[in-house]
Protein backbone atom coordinates (compact mmCIF):
# COMPACT_ATOMS: atom_id res chain seq x y z
CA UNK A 1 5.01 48.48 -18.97
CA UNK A 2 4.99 51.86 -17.27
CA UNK A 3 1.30 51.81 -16.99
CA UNK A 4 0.81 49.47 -15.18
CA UNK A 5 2.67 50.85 -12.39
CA UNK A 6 1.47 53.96 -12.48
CA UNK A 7 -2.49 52.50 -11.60
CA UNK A 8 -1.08 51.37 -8.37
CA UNK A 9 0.27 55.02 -7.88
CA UNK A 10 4.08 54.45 -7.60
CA UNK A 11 3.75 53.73 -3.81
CA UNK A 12 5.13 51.19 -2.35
CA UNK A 13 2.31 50.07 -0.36
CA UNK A 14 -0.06 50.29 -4.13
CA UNK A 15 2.42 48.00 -5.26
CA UNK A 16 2.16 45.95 -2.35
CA UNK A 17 -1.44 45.00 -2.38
CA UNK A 18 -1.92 44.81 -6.30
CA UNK A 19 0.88 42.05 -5.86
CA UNK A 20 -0.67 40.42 -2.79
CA UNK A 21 -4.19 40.62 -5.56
CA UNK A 22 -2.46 38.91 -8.25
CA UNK A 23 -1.22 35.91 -5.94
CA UNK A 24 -4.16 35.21 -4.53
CA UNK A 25 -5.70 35.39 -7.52
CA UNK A 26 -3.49 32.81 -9.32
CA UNK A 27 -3.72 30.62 -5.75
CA UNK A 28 -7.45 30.99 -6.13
CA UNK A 29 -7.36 29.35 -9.65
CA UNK A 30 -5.00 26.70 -9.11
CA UNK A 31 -7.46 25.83 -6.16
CA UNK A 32 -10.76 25.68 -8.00
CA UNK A 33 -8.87 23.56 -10.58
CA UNK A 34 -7.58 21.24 -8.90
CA UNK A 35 -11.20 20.73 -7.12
CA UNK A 36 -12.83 20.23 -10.53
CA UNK A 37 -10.39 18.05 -11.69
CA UNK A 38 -10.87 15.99 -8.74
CA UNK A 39 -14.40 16.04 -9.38
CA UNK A 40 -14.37 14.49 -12.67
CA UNK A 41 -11.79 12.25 -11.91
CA UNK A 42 -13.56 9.22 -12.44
CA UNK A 43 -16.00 10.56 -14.90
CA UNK A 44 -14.73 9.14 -17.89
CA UNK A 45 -14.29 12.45 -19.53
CA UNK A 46 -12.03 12.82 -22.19
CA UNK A 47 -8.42 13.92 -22.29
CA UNK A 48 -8.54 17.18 -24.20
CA UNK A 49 -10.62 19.38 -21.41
CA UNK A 50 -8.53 18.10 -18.77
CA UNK A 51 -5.40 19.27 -20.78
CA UNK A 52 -6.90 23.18 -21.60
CA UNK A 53 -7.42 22.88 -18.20
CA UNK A 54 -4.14 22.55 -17.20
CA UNK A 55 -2.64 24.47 -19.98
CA UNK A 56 -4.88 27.49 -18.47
CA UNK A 57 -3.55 27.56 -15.18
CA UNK A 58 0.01 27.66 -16.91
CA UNK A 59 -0.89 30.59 -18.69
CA UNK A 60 -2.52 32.11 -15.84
CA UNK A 61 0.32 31.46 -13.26
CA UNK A 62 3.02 32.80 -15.82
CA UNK A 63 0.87 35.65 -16.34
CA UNK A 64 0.59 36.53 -12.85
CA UNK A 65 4.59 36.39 -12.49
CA UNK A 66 4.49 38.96 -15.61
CA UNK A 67 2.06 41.02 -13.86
CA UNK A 68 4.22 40.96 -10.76
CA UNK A 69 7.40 41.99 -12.56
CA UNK A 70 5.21 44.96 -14.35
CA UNK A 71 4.44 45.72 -11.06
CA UNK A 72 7.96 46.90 -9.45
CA UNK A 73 9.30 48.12 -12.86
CA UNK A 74 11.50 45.06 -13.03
CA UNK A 75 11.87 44.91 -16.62
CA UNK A 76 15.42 46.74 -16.91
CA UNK A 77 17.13 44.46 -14.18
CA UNK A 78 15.89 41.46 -15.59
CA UNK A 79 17.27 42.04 -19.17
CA UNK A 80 20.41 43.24 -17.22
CA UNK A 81 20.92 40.21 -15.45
CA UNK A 82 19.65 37.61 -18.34
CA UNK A 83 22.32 39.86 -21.06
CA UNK A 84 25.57 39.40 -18.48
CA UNK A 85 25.33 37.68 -15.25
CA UNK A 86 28.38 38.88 -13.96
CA UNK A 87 26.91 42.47 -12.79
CA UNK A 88 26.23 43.12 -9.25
CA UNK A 89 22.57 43.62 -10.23
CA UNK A 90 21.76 41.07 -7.50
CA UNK A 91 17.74 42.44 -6.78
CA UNK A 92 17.71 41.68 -10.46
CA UNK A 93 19.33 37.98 -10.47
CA UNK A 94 17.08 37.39 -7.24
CA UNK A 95 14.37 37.90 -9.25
CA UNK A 96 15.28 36.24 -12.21
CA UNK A 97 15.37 33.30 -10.00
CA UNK A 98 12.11 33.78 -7.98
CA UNK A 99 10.96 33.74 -11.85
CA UNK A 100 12.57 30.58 -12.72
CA UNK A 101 11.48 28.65 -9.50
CA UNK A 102 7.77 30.03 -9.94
CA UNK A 103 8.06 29.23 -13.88
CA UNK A 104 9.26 25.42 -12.93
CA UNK A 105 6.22 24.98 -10.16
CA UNK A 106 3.99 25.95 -12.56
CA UNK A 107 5.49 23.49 -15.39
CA UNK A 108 5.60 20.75 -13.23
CA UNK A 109 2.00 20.53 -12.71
CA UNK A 110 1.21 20.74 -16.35
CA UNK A 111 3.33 17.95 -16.30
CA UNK A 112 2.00 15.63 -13.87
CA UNK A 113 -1.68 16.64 -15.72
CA UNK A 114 -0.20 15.35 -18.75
CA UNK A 115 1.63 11.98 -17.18
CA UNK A 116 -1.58 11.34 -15.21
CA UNK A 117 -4.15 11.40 -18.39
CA UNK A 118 -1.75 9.64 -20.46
CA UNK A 119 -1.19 6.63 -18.04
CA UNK A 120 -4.61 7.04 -16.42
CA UNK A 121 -6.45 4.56 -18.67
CA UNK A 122 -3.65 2.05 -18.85
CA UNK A 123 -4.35 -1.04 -16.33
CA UNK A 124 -0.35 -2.22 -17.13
CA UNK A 125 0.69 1.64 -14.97
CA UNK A 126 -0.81 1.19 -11.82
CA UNK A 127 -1.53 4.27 -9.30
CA UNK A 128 1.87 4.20 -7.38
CA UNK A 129 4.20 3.60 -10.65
CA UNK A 130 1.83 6.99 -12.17
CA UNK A 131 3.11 8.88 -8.74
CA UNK A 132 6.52 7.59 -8.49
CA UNK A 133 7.09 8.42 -12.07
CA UNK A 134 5.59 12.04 -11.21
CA UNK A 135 7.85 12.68 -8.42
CA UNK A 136 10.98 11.84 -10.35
CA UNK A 137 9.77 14.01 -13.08
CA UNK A 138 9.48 16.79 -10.62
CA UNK A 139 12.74 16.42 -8.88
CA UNK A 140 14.58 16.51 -12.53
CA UNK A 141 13.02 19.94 -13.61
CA UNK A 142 13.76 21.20 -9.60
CA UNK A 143 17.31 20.12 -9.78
CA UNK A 144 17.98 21.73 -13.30
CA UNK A 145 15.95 24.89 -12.13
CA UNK A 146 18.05 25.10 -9.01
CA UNK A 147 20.87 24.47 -10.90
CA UNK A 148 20.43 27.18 -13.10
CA UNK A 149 19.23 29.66 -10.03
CA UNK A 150 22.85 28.83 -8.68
CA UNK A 151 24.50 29.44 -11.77
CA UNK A 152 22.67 33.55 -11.68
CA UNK A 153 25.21 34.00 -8.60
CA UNK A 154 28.74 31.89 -9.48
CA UNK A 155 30.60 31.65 -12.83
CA UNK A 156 32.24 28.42 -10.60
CA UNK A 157 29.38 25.95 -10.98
CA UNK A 158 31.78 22.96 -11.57
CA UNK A 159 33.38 23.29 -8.07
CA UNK A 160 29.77 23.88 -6.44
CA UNK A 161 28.98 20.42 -7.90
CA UNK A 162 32.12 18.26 -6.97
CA UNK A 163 31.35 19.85 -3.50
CA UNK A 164 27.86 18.71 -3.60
CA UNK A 165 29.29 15.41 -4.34
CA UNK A 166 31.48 15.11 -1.50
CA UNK A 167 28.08 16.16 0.31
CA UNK A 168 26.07 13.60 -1.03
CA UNK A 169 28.76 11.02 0.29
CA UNK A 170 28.69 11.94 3.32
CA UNK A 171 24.65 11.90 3.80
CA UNK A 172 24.53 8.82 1.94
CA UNK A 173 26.59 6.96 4.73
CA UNK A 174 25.25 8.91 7.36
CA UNK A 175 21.83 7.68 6.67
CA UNK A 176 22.31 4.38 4.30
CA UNK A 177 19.33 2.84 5.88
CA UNK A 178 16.79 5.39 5.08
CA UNK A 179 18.83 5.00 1.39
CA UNK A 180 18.15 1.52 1.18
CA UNK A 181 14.53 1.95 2.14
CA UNK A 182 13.98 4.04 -0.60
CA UNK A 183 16.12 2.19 -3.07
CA UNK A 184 13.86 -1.37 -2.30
CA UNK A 185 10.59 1.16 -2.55
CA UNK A 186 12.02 1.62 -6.43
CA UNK A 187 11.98 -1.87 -6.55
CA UNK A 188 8.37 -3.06 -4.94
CA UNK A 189 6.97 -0.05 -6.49
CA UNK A 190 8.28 -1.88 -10.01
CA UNK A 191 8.31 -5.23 -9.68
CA UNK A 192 4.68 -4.98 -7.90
CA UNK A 193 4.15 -8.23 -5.73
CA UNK A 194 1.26 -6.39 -4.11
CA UNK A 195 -0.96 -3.19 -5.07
CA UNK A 196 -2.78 -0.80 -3.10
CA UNK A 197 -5.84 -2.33 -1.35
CA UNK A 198 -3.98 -5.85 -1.82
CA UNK A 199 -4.28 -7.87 1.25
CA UNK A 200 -1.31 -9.18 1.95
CA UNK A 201 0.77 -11.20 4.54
CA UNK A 202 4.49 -10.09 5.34
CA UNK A 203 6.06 -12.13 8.02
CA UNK A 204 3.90 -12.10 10.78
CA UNK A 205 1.92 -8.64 9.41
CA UNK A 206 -1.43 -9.25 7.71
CA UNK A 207 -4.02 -6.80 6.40
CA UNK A 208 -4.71 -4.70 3.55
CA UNK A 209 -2.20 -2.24 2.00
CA UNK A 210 -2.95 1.41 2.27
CA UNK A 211 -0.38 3.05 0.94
CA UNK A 212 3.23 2.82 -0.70
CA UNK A 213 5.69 5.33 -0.83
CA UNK A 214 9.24 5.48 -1.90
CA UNK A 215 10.32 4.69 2.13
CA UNK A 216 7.56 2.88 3.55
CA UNK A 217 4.64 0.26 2.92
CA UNK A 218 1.43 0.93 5.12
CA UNK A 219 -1.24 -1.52 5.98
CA UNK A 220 -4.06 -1.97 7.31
CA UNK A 221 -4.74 -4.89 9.87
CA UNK A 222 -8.39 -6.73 10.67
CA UNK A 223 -7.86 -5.47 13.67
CA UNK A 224 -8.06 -2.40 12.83
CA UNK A 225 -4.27 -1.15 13.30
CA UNK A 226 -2.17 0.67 10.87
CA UNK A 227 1.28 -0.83 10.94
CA UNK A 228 3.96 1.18 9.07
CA UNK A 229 6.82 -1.18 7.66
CA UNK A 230 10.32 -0.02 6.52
CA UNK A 231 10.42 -1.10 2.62
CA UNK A 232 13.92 -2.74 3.11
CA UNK A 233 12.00 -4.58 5.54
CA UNK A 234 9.17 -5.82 3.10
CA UNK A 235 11.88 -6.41 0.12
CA UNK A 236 13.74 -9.10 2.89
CA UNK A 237 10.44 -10.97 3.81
CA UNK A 238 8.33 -13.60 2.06
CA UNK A 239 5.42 -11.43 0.85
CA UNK A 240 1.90 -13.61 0.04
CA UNK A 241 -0.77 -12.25 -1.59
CA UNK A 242 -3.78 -13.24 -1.26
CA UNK A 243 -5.61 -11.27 -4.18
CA UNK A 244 -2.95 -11.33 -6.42
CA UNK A 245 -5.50 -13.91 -8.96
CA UNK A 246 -8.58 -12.65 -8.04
CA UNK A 247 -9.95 -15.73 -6.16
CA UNK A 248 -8.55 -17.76 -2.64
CA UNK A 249 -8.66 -20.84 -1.93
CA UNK A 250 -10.42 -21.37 1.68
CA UNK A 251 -9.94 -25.32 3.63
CA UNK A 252 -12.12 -26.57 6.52
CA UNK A 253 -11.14 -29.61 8.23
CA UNK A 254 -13.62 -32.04 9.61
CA UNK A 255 -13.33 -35.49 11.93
CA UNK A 256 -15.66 -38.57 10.97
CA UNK A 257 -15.37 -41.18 13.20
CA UNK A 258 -13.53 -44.41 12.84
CA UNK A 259 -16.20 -46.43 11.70
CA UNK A 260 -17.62 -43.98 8.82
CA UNK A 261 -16.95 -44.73 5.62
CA UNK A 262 -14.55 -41.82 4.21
CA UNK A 263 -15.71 -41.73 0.75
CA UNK A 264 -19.30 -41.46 1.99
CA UNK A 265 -18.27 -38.55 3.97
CA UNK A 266 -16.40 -36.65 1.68
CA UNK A 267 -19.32 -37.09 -0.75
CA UNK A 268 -22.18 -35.84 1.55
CA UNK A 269 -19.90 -32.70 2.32
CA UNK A 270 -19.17 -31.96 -1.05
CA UNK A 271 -22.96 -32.05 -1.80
CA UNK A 272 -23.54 -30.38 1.15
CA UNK A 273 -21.60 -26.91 0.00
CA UNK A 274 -21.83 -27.06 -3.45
CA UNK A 275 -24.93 -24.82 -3.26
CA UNK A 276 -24.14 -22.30 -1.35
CA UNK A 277 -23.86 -18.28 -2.15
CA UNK A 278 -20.70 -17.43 -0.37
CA UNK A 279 -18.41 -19.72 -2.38
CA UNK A 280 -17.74 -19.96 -6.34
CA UNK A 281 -18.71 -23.16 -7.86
CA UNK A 282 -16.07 -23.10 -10.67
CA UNK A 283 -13.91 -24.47 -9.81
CA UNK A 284 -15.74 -26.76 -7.90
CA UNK A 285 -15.52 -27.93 -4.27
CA UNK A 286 -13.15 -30.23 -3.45
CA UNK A 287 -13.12 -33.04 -0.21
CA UNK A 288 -9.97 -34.78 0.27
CA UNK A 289 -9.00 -37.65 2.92
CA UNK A 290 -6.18 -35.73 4.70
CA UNK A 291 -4.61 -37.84 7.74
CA UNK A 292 -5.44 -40.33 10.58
CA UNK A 293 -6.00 -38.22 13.60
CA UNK A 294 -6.27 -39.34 17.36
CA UNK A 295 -9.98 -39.71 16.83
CA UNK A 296 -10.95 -39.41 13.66
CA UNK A 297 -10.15 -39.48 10.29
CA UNK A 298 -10.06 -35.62 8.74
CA UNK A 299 -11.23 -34.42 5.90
CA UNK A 300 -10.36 -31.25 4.15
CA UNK A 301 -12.95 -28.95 2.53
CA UNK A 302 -11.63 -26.96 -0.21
CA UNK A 303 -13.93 -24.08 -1.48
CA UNK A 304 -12.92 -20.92 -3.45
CA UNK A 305 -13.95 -17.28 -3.33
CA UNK A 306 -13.73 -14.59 -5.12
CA UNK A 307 -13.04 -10.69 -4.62
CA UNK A 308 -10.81 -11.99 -1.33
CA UNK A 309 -10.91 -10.58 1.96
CA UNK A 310 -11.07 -11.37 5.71
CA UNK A 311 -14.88 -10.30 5.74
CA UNK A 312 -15.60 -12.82 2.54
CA UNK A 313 -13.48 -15.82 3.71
CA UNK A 314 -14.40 -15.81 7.27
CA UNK A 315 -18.19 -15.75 5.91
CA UNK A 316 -17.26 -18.81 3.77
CA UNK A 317 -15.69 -20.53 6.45
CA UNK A 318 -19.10 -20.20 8.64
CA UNK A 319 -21.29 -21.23 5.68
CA UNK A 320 -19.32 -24.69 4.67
CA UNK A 321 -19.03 -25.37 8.93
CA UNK A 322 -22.62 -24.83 9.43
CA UNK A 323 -23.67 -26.85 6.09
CA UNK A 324 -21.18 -29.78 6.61
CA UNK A 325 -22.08 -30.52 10.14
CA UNK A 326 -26.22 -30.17 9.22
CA UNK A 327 -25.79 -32.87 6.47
CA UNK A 328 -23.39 -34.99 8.85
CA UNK A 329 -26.15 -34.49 11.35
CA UNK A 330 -28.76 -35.41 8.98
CA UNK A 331 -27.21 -38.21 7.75
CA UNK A 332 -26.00 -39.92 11.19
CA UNK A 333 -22.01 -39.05 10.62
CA UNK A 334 -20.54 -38.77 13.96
CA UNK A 335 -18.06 -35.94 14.04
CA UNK A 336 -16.34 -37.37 17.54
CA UNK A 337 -14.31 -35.26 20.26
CA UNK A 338 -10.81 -36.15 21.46
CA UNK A 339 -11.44 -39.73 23.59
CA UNK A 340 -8.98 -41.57 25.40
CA UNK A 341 -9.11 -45.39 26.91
CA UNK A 342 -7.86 -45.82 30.24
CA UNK A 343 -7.27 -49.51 30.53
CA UNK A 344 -6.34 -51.11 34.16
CA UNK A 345 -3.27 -53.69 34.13
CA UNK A 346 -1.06 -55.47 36.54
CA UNK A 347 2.60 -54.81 36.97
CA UNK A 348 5.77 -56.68 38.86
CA UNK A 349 6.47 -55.08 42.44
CA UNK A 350 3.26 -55.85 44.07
CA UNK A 351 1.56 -52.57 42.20
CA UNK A 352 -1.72 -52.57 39.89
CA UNK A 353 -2.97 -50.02 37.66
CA UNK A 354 -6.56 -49.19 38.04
CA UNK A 355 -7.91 -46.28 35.68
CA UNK A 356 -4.76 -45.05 35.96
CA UNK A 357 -3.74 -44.23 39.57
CA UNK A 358 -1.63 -47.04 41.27
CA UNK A 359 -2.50 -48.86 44.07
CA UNK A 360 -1.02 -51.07 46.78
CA UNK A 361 -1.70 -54.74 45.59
CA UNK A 362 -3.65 -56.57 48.22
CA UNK A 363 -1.58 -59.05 50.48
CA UNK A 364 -2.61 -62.86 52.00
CA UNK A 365 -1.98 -62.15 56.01
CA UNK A 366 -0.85 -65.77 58.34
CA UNK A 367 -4.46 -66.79 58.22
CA UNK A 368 -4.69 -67.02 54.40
CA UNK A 369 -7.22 -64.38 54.06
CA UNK A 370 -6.07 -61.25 52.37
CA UNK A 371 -6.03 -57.78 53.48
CA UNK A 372 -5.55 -54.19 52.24
């Protein structure tokens, strides 16, 4: 243990840069692993690589703390400290918790390595439930690390807690709306109603979600703008989801004049869009004799898409406009504009209506003739 001190001379400033070495080193190495884990991420490579992978940069990391504590001849004070924490070897229960806090960084990325190969593959776990249940596993092994750091400097730990307590009263009320943000993220994140790259409508929001975290829900509109919505916010809305099945259902309404015959109009469009690319044909297209409008009688087009999005349905909508009006056109099927009669009519009080703008009736004069 000696040794490897002495290489570094004694000095203070040997010491120094071997430990500066030995961190970057084990910096360098988480780095390059986490690149080629990213790499193969979607690879389809199996579990056991991935895991010596991990397991490695354990080793390494907890090595490199060894190394460190080799280093400054640290040895003594740590078996000091671990054998009766009630000394006032302080440099040594400092370090004993540098040790524990560096031992429970490294642990919790093993960790998240294992939780993220063992739900990877699993369609039931989706990305956000693997992170969520990530973080929570990190927070437990911070808190009990912490917890045991604090216990290296007070034999009172029960007090320390009920004060924490009284804290964490306090900052709950202080800030119960951020609370309740992140308690209805818990919720959406496990009841899923919508999924990242979901496209989604809450209240008067629509686009496609980005990202969901534990306080907000981020999406993306079609035009273009990232809206960032509170979670309590989303849980307190209708949320529809428009991808949720896989396939949307897409209506066009179309006028045929009064004198068509509705059946023969429906039929011609349905013919009309049944072969086109942009929609599915199973199920198949539906056309349906909605209402009695001012000037015609519509019709509603029902076609279905899959994969949905605004770029697909809006594409859809274009193909079934321009294919219904070409066969209306082709087949003589009047699709008529708003029309109104103006009628002229004669009314008590010496007034008539003419197109609409009243007039002075025309009066006999003594002669019997009339006159304006």
């Amino acid at each position: 243990m000696a040794d490897l001190s002495a290489v570094t001379g004694g000095t203070f400033l040997g010491r120094f840069v071997a430990t500066v070495v030995v961190v970057t080193v084990v910096l360098l190495v988480r780095y390059a692993a986490r690149k080629w884990r990213k790499g193969r991420k979607d690879t389809g490579e199996s579990t056991a690589p991935k895991l010596a992978v991990s397991a490695g940069i354990t080793l390494i990391t907890a090595g490199g703390i060894v190394a460190v504590v080799l280093l400054w001849d640290l040895v003594d004070p740590l078996a000091r400290s671990y054998r009766n924490l009630g000394l006032q070897d302080v440099a040594g229960r400092v370090l004993l918790g540098i040790v524990v806090l560096a031992s429970t960084y490294a642990l919790t990325g093993f960790v998240g390595q294992i939780i993220g190969e063992f739900t990877g593959k699993r369609s039931a776990v989706s990305e956000h439930q693997r992170e969520i249940v990530y973080r929570l596993t990190q927070v437990s092994l911070y808190t009990l690390a912490i917890l045991v750091v604090v216990g290296l400097f007070t034999r009172d730990l029960g007090n320390l807690l009920v004060g924490a307590g009284f804290l964490g009263i306090v900052v709950g009320m202080a800030a119960r709306q951020t609370l309740g943000a992140v308690l209805a993220g818990f919720v959406l994140m496990f009841s899923r109603p919508f999924e990242i790259g979901d496209w989604i409508e809450i209240g008067e929001r629509e686009g496609i979600v980005t990202d969901i975290t534990v306080v907000t829900t981020r999406i993306q509109t079609f035009d273009g703008e990232y809206v960032m919505l509170p979670n309590d916010e989303v849980n307190a809305q209708p949320i529809t989801n428009r991808t949720r099945k896989g396939r949307l259902r897409i209506e066009v309404e179309v006028g045929v004049d009064y004198d068509t015959n509705p059946g023969n109009a429906a039929e011609i469009a349905r013919d009309a869009v049944k072969g086109l690319d942009e929609i599915l044909q199973v199920p198949t297209p539906q056309v349906v004799a909605k209402r009695f409008g001012d000037s015609a009688i519509i019709l509603g087009v029902r076609v279905w898409i899959d994969n949905p999005s605004a770029r697909r349905r809006w594409r859809a909508r274009t193909a079934v406009i321009e294919a219904v009006t070409a066969a209306f056109d082709e087949e003589g099927i009047k699709i008529p504009f708003p029309q109104r009669e103006l009628m002229g009519r004669t009314e008590e009080g010496g007034l008539a209506i003419a197109g609409g703008e009243p007039q002075a009736a025309p009066t006999p004069d003594g002669d019997g003739q009339t006159r304006d």
